[in-house]
PDB file of N, CA and C in Angstrom:
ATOM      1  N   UNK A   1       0.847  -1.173   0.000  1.00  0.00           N
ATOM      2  CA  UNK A   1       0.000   0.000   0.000  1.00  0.00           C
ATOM      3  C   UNK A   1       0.889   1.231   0.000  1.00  0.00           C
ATOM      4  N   UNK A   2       0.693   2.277  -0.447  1.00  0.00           N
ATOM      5  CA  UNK A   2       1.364   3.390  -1.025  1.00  0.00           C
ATOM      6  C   UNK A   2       1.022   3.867   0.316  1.00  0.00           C
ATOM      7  N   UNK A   3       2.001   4.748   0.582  1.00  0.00           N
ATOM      8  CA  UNK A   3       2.084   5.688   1.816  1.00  0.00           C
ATOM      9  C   UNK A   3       1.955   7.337   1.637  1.00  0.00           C
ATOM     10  N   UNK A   4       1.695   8.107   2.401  1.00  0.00           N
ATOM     11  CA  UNK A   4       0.788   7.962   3.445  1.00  0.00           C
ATOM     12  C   UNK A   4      -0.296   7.884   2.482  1.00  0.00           C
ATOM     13  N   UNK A   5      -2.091   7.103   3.305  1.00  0.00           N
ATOM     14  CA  UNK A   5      -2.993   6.892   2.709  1.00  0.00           C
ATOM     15  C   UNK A   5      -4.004   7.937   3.102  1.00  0.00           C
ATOM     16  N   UNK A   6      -4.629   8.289   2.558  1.00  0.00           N
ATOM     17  CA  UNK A   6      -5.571   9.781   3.088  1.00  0.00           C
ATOM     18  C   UNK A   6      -6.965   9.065   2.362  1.00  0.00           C
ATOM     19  N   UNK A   7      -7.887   9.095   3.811  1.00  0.00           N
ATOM     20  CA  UNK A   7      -9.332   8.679   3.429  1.00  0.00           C
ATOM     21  C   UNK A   7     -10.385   9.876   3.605  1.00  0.00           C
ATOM     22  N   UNK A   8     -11.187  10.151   2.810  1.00  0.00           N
ATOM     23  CA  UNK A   8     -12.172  11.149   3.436  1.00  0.00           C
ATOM     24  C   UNK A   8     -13.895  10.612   3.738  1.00  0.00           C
ATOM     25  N   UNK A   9     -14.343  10.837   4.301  1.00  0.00           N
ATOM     26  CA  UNK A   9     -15.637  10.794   4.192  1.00  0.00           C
ATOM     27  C   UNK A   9     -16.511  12.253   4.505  1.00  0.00           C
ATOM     28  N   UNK A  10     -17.732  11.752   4.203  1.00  0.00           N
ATOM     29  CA  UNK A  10     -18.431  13.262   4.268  1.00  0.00           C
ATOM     30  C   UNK A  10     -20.122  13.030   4.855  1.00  0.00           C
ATOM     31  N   UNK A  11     -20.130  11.380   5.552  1.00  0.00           N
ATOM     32  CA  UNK A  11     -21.194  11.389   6.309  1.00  0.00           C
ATOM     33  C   UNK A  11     -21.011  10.247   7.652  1.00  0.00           C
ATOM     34  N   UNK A  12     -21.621  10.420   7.958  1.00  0.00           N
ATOM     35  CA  UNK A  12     -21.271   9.632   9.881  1.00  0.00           C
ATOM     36  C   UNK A  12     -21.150   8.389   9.372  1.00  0.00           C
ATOM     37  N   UNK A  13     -21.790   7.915   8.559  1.00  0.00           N
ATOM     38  CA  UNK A  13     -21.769   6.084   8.695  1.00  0.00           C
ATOM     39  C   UNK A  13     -20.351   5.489   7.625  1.00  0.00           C
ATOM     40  N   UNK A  14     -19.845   6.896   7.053  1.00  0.00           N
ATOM     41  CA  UNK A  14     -18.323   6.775   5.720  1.00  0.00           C
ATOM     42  C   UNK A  14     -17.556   7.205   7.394  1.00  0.00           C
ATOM     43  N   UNK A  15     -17.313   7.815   8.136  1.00  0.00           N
ATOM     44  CA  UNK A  15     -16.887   7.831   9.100  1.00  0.00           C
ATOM     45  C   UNK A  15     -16.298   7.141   9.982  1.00  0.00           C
ATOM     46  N   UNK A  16     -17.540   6.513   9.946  1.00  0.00           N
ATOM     47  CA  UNK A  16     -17.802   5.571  10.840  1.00  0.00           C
ATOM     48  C   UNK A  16     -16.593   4.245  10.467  1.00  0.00           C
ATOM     49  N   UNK A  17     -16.922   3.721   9.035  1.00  0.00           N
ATOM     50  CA  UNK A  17     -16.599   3.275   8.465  1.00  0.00           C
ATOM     51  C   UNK A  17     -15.073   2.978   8.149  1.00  0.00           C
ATOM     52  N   UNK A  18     -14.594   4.194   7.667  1.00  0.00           N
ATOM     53  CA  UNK A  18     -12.998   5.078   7.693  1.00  0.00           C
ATOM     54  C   UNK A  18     -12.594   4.590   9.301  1.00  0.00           C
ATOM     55  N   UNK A  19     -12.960   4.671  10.198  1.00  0.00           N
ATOM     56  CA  UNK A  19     -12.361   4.424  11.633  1.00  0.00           C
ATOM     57  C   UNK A  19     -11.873   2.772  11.597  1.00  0.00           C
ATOM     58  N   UNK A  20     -13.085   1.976  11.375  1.00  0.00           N
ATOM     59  CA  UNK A  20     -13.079   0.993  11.457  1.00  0.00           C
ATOM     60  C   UNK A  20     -11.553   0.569  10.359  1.00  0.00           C
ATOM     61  N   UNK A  21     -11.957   0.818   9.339  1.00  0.00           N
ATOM     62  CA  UNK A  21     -10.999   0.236   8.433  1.00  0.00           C
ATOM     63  C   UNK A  21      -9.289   0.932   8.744  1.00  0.00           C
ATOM     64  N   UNK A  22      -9.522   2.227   9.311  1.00  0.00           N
ATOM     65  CA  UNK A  22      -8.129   2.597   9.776  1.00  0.00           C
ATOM     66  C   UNK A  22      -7.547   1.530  11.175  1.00  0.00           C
ATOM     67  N   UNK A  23      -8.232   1.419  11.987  1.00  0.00           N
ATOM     68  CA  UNK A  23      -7.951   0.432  12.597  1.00  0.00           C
ATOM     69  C   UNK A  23      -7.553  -1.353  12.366  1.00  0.00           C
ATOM     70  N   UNK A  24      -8.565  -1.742  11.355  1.00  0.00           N
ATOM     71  CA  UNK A  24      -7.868  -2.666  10.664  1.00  0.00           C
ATOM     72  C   UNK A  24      -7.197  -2.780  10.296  1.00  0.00           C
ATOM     73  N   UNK A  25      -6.462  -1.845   9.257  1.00  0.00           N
ATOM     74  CA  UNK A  25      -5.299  -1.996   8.670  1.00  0.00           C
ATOM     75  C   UNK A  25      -3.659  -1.751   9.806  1.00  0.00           C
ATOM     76  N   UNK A  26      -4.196  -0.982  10.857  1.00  0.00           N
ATOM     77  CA  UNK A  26      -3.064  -1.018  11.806  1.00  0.00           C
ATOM     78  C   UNK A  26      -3.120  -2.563  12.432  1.00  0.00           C
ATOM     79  N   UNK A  27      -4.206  -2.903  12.705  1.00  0.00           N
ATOM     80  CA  UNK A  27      -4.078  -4.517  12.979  1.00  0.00           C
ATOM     81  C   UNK A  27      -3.413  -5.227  12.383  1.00  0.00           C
ATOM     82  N   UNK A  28      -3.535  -5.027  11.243  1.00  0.00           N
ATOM     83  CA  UNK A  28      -3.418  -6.294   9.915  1.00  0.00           C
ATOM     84  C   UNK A  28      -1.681  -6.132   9.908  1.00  0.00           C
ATOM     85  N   UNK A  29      -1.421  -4.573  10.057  1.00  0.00           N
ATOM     86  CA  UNK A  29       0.548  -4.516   9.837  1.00  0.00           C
ATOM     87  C   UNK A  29       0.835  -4.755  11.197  1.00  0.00           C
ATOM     88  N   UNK A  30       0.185  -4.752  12.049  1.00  0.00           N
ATOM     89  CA  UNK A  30       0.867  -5.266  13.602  1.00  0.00           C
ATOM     90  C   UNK A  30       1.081  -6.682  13.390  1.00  0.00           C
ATOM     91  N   UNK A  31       0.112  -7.720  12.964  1.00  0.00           N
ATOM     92  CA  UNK A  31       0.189  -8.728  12.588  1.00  0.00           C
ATOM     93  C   UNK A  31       1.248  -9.694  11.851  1.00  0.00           C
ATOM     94  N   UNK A  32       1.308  -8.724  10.537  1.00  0.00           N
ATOM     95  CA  UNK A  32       2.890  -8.778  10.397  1.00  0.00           C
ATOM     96  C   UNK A  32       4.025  -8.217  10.243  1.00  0.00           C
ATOM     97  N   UNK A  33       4.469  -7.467  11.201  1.00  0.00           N
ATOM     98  CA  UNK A  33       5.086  -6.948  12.024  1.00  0.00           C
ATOM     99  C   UNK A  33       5.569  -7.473  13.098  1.00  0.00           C
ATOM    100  N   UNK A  34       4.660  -8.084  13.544  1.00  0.00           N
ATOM    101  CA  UNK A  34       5.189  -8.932  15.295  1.00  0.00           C
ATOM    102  C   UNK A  34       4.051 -10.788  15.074  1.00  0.00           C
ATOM    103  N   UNK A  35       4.385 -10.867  14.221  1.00  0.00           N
ATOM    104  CA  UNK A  35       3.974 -12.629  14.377  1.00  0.00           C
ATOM    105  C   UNK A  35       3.744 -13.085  15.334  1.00  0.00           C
ATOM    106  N   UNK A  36       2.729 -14.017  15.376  1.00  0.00           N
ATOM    107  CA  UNK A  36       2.808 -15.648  17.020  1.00  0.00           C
ATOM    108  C   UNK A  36       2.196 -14.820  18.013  1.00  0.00           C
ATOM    109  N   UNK A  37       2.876 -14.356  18.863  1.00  0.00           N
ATOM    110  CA  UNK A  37       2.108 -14.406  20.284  1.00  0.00           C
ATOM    111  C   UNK A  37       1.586 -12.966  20.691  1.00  0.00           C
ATOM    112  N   UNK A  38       0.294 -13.036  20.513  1.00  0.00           N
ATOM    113  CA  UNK A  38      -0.558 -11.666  20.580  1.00  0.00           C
ATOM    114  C   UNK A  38      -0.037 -10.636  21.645  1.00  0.00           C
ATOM    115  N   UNK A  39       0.676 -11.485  22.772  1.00  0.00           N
ATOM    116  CA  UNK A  39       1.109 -10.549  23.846  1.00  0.00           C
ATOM    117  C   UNK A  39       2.364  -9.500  23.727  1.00  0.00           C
ATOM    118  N   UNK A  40       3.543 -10.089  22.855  1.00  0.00           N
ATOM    119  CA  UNK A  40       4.424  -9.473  22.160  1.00  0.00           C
ATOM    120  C   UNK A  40       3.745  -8.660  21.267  1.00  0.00           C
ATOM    121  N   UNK A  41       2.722  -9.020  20.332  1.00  0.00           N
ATOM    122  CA  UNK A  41       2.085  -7.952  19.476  1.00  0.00           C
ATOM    123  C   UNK A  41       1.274  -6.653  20.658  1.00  0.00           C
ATOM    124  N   UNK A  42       0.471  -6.998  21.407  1.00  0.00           N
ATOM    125  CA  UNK A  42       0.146  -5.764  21.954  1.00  0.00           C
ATOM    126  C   UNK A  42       1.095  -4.895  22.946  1.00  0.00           C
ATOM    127  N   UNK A  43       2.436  -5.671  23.330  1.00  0.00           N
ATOM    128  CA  UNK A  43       2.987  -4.299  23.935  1.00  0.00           C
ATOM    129  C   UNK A  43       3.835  -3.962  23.208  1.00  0.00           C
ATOM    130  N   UNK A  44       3.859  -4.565  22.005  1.00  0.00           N
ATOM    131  CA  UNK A  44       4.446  -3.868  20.892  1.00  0.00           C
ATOM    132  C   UNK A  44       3.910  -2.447  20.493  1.00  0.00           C
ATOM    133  N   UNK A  45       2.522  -2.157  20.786  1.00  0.00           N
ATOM    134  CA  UNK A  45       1.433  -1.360  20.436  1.00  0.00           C
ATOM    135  C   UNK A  45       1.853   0.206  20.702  1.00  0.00           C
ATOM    136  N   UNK A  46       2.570  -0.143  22.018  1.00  0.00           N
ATOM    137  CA  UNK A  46       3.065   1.075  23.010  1.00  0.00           C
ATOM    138  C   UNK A  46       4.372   2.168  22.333  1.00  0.00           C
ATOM    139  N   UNK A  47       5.096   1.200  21.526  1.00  0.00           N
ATOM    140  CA  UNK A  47       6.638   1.757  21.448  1.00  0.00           C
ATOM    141  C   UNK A  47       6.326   1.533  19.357  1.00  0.00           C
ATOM    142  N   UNK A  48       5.546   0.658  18.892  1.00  0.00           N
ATOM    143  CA  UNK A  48       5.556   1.120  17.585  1.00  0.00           C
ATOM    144  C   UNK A  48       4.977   2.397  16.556  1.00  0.00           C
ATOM    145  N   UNK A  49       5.882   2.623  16.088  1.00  0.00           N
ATOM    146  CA  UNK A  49       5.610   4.054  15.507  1.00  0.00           C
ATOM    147  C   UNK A  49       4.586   4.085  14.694  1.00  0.00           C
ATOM    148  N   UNK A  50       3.015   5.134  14.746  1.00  0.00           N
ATOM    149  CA  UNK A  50       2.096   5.241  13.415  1.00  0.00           C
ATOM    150  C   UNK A  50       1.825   6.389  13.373  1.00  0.00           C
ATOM    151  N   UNK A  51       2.026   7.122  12.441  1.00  0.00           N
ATOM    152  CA  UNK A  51       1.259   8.377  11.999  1.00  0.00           C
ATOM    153  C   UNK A  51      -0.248   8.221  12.343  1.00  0.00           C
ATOM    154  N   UNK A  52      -1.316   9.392  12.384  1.00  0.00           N
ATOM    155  CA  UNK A  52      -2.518   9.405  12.060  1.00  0.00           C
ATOM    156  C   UNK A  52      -2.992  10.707  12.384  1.00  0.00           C
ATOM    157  N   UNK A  53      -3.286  11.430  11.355  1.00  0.00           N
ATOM    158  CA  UNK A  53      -3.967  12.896  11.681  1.00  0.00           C
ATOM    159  C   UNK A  53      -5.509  12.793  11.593  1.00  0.00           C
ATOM    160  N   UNK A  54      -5.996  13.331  12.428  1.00  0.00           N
ATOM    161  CA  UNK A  54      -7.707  13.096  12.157  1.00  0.00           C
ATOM    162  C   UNK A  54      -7.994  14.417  11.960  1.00  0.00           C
ATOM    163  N   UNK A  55      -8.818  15.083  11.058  1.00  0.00           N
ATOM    164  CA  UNK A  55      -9.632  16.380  11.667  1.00  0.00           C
ATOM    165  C   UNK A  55     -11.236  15.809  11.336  1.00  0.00           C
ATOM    166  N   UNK A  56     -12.135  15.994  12.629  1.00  0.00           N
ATOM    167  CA  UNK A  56     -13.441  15.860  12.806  1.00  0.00           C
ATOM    168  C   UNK A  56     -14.251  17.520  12.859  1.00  0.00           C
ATOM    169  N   UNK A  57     -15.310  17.254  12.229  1.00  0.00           N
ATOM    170  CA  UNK A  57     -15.807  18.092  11.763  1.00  0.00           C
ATOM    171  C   UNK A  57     -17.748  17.694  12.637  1.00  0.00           C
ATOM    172  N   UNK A  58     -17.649  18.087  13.283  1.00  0.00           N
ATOM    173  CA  UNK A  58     -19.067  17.900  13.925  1.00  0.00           C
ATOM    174  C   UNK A  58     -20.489  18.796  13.465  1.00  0.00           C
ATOM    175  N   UNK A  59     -20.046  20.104  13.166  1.00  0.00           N
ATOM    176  CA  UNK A  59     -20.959  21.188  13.066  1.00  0.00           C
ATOM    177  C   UNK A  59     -22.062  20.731  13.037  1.00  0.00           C
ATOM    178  N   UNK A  60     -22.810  19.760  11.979  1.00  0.00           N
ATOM    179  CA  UNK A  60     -23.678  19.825  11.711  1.00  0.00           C
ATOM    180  C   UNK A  60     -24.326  18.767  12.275  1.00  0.00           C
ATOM    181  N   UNK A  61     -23.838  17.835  12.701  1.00  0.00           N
ATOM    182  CA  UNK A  61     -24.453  16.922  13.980  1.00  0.00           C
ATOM    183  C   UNK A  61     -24.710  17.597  15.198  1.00  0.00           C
ATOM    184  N   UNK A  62     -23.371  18.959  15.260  1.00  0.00           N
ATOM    185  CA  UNK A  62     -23.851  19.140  16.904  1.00  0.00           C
ATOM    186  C   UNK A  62     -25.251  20.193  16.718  1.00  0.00           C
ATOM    187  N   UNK A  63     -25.668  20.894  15.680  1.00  0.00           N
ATOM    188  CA  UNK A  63     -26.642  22.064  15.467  1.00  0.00           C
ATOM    189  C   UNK A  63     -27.904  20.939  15.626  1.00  0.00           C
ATOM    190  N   UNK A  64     -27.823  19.615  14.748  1.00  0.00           N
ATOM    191  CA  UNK A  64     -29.294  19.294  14.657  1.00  0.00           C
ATOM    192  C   UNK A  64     -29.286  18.669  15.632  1.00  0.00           C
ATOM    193  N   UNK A  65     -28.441  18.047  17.155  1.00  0.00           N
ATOM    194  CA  UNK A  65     -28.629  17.863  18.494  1.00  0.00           C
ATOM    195  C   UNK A  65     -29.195  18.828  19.191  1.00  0.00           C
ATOM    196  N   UNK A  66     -28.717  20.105  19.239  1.00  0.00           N
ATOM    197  CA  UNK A  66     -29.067  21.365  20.065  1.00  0.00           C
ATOM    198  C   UNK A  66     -30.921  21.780  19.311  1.00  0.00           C
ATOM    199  N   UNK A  67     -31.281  21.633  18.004  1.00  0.00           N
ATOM    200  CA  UNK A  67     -32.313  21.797  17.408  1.00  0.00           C
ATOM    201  C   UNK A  67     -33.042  20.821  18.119  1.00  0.00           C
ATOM    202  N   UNK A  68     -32.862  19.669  18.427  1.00  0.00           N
ATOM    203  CA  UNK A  68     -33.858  18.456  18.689  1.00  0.00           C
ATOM    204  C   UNK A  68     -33.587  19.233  20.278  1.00  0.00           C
ATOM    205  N   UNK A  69     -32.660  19.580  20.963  1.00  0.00           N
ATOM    206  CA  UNK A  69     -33.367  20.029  22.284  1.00  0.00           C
ATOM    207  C   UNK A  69     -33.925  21.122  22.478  1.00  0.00           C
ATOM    208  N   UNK A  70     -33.922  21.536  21.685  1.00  0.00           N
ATOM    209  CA  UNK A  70     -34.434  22.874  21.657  1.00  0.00           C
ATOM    210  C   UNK A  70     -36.102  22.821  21.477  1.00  0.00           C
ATOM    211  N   UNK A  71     -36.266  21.984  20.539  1.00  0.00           N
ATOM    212  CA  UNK A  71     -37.817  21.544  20.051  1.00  0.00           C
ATOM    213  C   UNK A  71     -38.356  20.779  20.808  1.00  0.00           C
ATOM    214  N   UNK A  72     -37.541  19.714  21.615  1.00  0.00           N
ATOM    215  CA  UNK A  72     -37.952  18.451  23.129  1.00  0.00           C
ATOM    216  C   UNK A  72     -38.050  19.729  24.158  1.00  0.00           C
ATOM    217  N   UNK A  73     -37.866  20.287  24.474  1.00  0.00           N
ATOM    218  CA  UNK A  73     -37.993  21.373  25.297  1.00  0.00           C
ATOM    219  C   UNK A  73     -38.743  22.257  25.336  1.00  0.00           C
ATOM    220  N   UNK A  74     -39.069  22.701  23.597  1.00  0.00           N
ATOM    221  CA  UNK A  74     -40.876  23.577  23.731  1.00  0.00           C
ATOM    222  C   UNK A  74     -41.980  22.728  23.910  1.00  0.00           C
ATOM    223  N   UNK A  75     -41.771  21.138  23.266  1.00  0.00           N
ATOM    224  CA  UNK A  75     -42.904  20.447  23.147  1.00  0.00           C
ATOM    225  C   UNK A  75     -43.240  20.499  24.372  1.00  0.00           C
ATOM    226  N   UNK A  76     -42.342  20.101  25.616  1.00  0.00           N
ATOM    227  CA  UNK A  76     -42.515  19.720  27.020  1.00  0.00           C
ATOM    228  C   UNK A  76     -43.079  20.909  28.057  1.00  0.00           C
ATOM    229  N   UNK A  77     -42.971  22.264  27.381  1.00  0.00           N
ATOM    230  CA  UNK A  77     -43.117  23.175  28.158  1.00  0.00           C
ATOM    231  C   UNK A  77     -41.949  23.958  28.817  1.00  0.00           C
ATOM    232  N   UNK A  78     -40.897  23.397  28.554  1.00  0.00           N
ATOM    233  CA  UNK A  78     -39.824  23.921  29.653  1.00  0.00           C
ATOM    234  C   UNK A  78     -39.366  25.156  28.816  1.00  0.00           C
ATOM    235  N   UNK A  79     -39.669  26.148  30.015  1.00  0.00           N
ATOM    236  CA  UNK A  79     -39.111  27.473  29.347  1.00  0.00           C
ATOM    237  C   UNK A  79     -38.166  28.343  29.627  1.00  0.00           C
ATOM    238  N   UNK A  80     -37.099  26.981  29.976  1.00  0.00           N
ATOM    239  CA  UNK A  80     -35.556  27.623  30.308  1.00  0.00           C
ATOM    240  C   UNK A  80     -34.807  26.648  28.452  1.00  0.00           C
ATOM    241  N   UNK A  81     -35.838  26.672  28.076  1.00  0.00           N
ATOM    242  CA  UNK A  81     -35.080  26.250  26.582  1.00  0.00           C
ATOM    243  C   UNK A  81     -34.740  27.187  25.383  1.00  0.00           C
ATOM    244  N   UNK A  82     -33.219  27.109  25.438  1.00  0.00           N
ATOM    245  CA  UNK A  82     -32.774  27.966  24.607  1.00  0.00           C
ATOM    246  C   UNK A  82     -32.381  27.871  23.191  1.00  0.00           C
TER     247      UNK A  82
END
């Protein structure tokens, strides 16, 4: 695999997704990287070197959270909802 690999997504479940598979693939080179005995592979985990830059972008999950309380909060009456 060509280095470095740059994934994007542009909705929660490609996200979602992208995590998962970034994690796999660090599995898969730990794997072979440190062969046989899983215990040598995980404190290998500590001292082997991996890049990974994330930037997360929430905006628009966190607006339509604050919208849904905002609207659970008039339905209910409560009128400390801002």
């Amino acid at each position: 695999m060509t280095q470095p690999v740059t994934w994007t997504a542009t909705t929660a479940e490609e996200a979602l997704s992208l995590l998962r598979a970034a994690q796999g693939r660090i599995d898969s080179a730990m794997k072979v990287a440190y062969p046989g005995d899983p215990a040598t592979r995980l404190n290998a985990q500590s001292t082997t070197e991996v890049r990974l830059s994330l930037v997360l972008d929430t905006t628009v999950l966190d607006r339509l959270g604050a919208e849904r309380h905002v609207f659970n909060a008039q339905v209910s009456g409560d009128e400390n909802a801002s």
